[in-house]
Protein backbone atom coordinates (compact mmCIF):
# COMPACT_ATOMS: atom_id res chain seq x y z
CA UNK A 1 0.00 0.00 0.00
CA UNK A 2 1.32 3.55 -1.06
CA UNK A 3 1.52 5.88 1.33
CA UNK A 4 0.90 9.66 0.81
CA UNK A 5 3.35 12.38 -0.41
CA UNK A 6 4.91 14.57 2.89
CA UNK A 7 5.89 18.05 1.80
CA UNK A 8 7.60 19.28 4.38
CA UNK A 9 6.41 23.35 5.22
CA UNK A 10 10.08 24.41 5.85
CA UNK A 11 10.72 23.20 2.33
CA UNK A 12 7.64 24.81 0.41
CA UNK A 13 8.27 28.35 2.00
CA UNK A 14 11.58 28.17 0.56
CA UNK A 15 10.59 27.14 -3.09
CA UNK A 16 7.88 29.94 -3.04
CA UNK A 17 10.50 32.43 -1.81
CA UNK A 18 12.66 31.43 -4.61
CA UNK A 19 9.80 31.18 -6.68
CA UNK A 20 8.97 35.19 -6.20
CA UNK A 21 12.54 36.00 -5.83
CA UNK A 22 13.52 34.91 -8.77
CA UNK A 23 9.64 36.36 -10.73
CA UNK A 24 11.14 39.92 -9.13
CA UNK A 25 14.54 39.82 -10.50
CA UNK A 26 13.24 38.57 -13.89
CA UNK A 27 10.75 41.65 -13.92
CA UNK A 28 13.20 44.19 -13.14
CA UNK A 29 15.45 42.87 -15.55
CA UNK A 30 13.18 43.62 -18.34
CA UNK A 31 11.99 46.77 -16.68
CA UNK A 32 16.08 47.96 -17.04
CA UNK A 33 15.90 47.27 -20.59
CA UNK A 34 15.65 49.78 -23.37
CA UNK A 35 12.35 50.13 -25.34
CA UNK A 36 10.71 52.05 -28.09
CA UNK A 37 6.74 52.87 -27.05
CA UNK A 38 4.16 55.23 -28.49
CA UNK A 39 1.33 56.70 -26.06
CA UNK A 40 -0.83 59.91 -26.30
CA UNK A 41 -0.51 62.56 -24.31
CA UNK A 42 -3.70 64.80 -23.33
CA UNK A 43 -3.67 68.80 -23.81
CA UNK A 44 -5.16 70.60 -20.76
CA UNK A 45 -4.82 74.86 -21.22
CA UNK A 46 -4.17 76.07 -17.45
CA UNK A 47 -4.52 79.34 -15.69
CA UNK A 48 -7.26 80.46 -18.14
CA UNK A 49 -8.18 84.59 -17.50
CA UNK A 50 -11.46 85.15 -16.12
CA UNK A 51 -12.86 86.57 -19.28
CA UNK A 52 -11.62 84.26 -21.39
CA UNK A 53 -12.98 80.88 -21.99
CA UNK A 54 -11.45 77.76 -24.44
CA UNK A 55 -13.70 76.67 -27.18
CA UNK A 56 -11.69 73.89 -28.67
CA UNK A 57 -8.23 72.42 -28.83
CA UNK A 58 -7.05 71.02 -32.54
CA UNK A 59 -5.98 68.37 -31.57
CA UNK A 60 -6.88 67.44 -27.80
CA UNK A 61 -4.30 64.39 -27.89
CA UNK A 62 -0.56 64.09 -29.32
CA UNK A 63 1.16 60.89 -29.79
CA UNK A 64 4.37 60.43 -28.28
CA UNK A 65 7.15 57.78 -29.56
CA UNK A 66 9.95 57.87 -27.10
CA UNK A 67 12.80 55.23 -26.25
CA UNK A 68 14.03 55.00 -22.73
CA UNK A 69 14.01 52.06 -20.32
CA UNK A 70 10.84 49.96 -19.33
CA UNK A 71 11.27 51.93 -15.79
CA UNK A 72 11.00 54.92 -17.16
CA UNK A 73 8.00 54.47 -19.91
CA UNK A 74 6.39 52.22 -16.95
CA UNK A 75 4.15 55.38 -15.57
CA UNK A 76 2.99 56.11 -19.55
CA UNK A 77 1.89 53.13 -20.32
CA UNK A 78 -0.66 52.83 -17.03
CA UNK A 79 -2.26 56.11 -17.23
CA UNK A 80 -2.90 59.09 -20.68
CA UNK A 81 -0.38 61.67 -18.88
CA UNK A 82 -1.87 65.37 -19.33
CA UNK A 83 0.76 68.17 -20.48
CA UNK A 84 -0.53 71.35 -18.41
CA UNK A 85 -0.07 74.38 -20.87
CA UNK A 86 -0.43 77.72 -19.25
CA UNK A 87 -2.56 79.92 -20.75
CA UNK A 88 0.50 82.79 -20.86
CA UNK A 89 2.24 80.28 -22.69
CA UNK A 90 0.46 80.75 -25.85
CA UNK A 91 1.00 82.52 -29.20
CA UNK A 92 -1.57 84.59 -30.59
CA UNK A 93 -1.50 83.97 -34.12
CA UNK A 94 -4.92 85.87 -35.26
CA UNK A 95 -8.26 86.97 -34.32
CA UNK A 96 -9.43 84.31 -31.29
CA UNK A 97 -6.80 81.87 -32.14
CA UNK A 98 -3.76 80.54 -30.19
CA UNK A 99 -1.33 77.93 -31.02
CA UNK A 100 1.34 75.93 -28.89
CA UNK A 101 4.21 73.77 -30.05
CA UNK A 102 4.75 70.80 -27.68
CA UNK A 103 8.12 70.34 -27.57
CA UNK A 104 10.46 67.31 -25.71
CA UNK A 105 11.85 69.72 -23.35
CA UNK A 106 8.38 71.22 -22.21
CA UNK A 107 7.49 67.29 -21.99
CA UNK A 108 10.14 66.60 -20.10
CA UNK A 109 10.01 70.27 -17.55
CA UNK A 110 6.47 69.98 -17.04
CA UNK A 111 7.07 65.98 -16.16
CA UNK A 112 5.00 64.35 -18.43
CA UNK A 113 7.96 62.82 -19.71
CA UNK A 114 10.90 61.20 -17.46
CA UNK A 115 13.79 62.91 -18.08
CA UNK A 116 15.49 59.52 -18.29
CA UNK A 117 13.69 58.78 -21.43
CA UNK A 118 14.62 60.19 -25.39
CA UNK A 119 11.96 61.36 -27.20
CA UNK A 120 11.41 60.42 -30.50
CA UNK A 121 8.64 62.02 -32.21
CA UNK A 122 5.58 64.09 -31.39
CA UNK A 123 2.32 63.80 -33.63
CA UNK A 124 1.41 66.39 -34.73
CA UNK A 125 3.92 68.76 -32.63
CA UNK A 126 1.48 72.05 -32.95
CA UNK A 127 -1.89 72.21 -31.15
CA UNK A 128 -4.44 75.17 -32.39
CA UNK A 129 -6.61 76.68 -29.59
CA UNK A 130 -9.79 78.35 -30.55
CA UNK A 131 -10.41 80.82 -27.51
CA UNK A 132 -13.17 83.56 -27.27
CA UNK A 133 -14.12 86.43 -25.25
CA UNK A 134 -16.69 86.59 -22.40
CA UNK A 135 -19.18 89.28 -20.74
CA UNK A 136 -18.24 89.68 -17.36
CA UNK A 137 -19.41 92.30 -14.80
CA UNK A 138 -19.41 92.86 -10.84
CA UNK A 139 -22.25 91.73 -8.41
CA UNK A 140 -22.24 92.23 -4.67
CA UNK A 141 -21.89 88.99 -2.16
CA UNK A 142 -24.12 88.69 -0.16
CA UNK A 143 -24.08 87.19 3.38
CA UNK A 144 -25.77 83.95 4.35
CA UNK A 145 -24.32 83.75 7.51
CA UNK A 146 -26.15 83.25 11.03
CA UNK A 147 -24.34 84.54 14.36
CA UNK A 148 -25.38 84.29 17.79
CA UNK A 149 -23.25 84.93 20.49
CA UNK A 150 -22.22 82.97 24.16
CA UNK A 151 -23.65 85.04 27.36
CA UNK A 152 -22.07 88.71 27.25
CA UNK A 153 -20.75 88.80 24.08
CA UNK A 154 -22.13 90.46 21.17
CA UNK A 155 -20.86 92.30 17.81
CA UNK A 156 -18.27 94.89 17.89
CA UNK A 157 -18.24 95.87 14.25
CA UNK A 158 -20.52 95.32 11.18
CA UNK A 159 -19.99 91.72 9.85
CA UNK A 160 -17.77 92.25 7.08
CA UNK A 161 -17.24 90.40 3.38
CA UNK A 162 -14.26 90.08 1.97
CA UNK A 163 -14.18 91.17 -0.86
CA UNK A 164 -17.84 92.72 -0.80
CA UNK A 165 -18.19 92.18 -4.84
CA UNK A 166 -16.97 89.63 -7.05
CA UNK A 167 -16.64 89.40 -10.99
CA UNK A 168 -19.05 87.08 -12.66
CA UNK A 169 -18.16 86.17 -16.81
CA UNK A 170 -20.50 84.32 -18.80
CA UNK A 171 -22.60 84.94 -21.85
CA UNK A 172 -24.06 88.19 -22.00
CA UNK A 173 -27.50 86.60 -22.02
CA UNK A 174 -26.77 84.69 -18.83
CA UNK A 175 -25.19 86.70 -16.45
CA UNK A 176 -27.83 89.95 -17.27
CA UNK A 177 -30.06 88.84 -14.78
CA UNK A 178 -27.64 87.94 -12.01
CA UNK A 179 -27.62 90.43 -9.54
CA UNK A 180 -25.89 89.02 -6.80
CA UNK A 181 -24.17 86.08 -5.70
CA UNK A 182 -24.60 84.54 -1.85
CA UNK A 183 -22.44 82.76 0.52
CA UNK A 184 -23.92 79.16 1.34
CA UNK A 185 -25.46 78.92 4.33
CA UNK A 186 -23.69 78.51 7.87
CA UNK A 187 -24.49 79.13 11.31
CA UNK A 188 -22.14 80.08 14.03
CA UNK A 189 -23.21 79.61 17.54
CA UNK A 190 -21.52 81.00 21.10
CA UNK A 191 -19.54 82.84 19.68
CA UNK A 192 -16.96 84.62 21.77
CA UNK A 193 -13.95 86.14 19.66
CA UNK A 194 -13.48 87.30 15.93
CA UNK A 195 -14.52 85.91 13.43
CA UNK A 196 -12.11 85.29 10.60
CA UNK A 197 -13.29 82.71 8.50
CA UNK A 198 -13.32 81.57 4.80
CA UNK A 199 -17.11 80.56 3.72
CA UNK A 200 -17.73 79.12 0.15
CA UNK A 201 -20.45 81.14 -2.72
CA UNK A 202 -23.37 79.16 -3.85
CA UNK A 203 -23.56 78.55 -7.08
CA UNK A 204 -26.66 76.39 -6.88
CA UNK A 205 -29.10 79.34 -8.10
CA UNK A 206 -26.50 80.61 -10.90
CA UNK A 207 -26.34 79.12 -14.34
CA UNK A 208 -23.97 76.25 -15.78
CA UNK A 209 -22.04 78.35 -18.39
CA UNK A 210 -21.07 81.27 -15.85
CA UNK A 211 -18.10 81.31 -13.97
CA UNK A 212 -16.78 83.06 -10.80
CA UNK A 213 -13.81 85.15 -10.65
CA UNK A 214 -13.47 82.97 -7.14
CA UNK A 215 -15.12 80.19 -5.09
CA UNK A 216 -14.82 81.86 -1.59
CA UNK A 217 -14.89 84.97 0.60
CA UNK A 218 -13.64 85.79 3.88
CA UNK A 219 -16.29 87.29 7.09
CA UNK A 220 -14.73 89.50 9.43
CA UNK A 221 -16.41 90.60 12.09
CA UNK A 222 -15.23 91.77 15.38
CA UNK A 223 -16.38 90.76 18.61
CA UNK A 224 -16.21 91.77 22.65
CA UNK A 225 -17.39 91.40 25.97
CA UNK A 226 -20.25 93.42 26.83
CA UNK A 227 -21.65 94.70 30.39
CA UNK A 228 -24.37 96.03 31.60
CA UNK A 229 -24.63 99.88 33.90
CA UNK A 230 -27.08 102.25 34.28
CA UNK A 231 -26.34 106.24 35.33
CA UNK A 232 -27.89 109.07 36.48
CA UNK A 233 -28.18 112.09 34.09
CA UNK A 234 -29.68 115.49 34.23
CA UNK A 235 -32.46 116.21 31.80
CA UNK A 236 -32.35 119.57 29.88
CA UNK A 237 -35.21 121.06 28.99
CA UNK A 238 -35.69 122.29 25.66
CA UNK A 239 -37.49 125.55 24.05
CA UNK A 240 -38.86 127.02 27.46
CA UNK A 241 -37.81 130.63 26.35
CA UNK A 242 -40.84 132.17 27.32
CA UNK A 243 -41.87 129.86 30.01
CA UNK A 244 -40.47 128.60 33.36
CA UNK A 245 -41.20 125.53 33.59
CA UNK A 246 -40.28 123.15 36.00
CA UNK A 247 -39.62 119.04 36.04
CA UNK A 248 -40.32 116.29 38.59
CA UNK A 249 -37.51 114.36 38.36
CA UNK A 250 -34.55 116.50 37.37
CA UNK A 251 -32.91 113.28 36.24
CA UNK A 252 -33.45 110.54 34.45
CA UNK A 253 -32.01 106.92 34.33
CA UNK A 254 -30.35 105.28 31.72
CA UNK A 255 -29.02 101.77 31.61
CA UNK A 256 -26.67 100.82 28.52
CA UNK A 257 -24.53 98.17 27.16
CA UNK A 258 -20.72 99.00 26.99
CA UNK A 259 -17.63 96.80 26.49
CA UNK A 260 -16.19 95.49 29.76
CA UNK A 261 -12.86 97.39 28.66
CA UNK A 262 -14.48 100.39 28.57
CA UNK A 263 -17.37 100.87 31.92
CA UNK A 264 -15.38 102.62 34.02
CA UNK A 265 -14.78 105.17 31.34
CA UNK A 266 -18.56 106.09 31.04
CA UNK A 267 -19.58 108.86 32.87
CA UNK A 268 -23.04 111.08 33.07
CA UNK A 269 -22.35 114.28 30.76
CA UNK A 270 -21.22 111.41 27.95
CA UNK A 271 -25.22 111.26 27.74
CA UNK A 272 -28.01 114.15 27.02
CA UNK A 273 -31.31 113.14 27.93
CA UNK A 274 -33.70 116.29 26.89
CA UNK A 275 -37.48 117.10 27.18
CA UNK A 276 -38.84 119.59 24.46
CA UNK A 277 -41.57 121.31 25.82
CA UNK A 278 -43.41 122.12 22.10
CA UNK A 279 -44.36 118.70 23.01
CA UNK A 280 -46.80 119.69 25.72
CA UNK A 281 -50.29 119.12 25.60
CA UNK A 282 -53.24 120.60 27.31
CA UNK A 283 -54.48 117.14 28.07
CA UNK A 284 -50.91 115.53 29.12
CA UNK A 285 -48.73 116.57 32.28
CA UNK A 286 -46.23 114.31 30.78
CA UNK A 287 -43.27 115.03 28.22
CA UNK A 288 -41.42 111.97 26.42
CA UNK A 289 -37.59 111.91 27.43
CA UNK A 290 -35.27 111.47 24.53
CA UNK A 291 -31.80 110.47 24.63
CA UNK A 292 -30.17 113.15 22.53
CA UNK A 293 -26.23 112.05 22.67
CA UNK A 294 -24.67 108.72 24.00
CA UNK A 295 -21.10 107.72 23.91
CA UNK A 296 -19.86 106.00 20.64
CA UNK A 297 -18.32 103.13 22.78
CA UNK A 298 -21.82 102.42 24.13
CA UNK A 299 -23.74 100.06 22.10
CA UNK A 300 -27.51 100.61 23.09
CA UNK A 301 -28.59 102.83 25.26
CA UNK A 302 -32.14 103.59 26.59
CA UNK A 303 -34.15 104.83 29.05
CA UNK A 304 -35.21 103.24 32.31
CA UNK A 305 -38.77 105.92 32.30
CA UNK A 306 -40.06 107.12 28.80
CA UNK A 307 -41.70 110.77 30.19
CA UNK A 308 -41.00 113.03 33.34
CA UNK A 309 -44.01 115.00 34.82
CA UNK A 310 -44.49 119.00 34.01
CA UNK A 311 -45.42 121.85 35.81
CA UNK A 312 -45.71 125.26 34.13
CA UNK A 313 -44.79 128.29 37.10
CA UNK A 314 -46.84 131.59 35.68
């Protein structure tokens, strides 16, 4: 009776070692050889101005023969490489048209080419660009931004965009009726510093064949610590020429909002609260208060009673 076969597992690692050891060495062997290949290489126009826009390309491809060794054609022959052409790189040769010679050297400084390999030939070597004009024109941005602040904090300055306008370019008949341009939408919640942030347009509402001079805009707004005080300030009396009249109280309270740097800084004749008596009334013993002048560092400001009583002395 036969028994079975034994492979011993020491044994078989070491024959599939050599086994890939030996694939490897094979591979890079060939890879170090020296081959001729032919691949296409795609035409992309970069860094395109604003108003300009690129009808076609004549042609969009070139082919490529170049001789080098199999490590250095490996990367062509996986992917269609793209040759990036800056737009300041072309030559106006008429009216709207543009043309570009691709050349081994720009292949080979814009690393579409490795510089270990010799090109050949390029097929055709001259690409045509057909490029036209666009209407363009400035629209406001417009904020889409919520902020609410954390407990005591609130808005030093105006939220700010930056910039405030942007260019739009399109055809004439599209961008006509665009008027303005929004940011998306965002919310910011307990806030308590500045806000410095970059917040993306939305382009959901604009149409397909307009572009945007840019993507994004900065808000800036400025923010501080607020308190709460209230002061006691004398109430002047206003167009009594003829008159004496007298008030009951002389003074009138007024609570405001400041930043914490600046309360102790506040003091009463920073405020005029004034009563114009051609607002009497037969019917009334009342006049409204008014607060005539507050302090630019104070951020609301308001009375704690709306009217003070009246009494005309004959």
């Amino acid at each position: 009776m036969l028994r079975g076969i034994k492979i011993n597992s020491v044994t078989a690692r070491e024959f599939l070692f050599f086994l890939l050891f030996t694939t490897i060495i094979a591979g890079l062997i060939k890879l170090s050889k020296t081959y001729k290949t032919q691949f296409e290489v795609a035409i992309e126009v970069v860094d395109v101005p604003i108003d300009r826009t690129i009808q076609e390309l004549t042609p969009a491809y070139v082919k490529v023969s170049a001789e080098g060794s199999g490590f250095s054609l490996l990367t062509n022959a996986i992917e269609v490489p793209t040759l990036k052409v800056p737009f300041t790189e072309l030559q106006s040769v008429e009216s709207h048209i543009y043309e570009y010679t691709v050349t081994a050297r720009s292949l080979s400084q814009k690393e579409v080419v490795d510089n270990a390999s010799n090109v050949l030939a390029i097929v055709p070597p001259q690409i045509r660009i057909a490029v036209d004009s666009v209407a363009s024109k400035r629209i406001p941005v417009q904020s889409n931004v919520a902020v609410s602040y954390k407990t005591g904090y609130g808005a030093k300055s105006k939220l700010r965009i930056e910039p405030d306008s942007i260019t739009v370019v399109g055809p004439a008949t599209s961008i006509t009726s665009i008027k303005e341009v929004f940011t998306i939408g965002k919310e910011l919640m307990e806030v308590d510093k500045k806000i410095a942030q970059e917040v993306a347009l939305s382009t959901q509402k604009l149409p397909q064949d307009v572009r945007l001079s840019q993507i994004a805009v900065n808000i800036v707004q400025d923010v501080a610590k607020y308190t709460e005080g209230k002061i006691i300030v004398p109430i002047t009396i206003l167009n009594d020429l003829d008159t004496q009249v007298k008030i009951l109280p002389k003074t009138a309270e007024v609570s405001y909002i400041v930043e914490l740097e600046n309360f102790d800084k506040i003091t009463p004749s920073d405020f005029l609260v004034t009563c114009d008596y051609e607002n009497a009334t037969d019917n009334d013993a009342y006049l409204p208060l008014k607060i005539a002048k507050a302090p630019a560092t104070v951020k609301v400001a308001r009375l704690i009673n709306k009217q003070v009583k009246f009494i005309v002395i004959n």
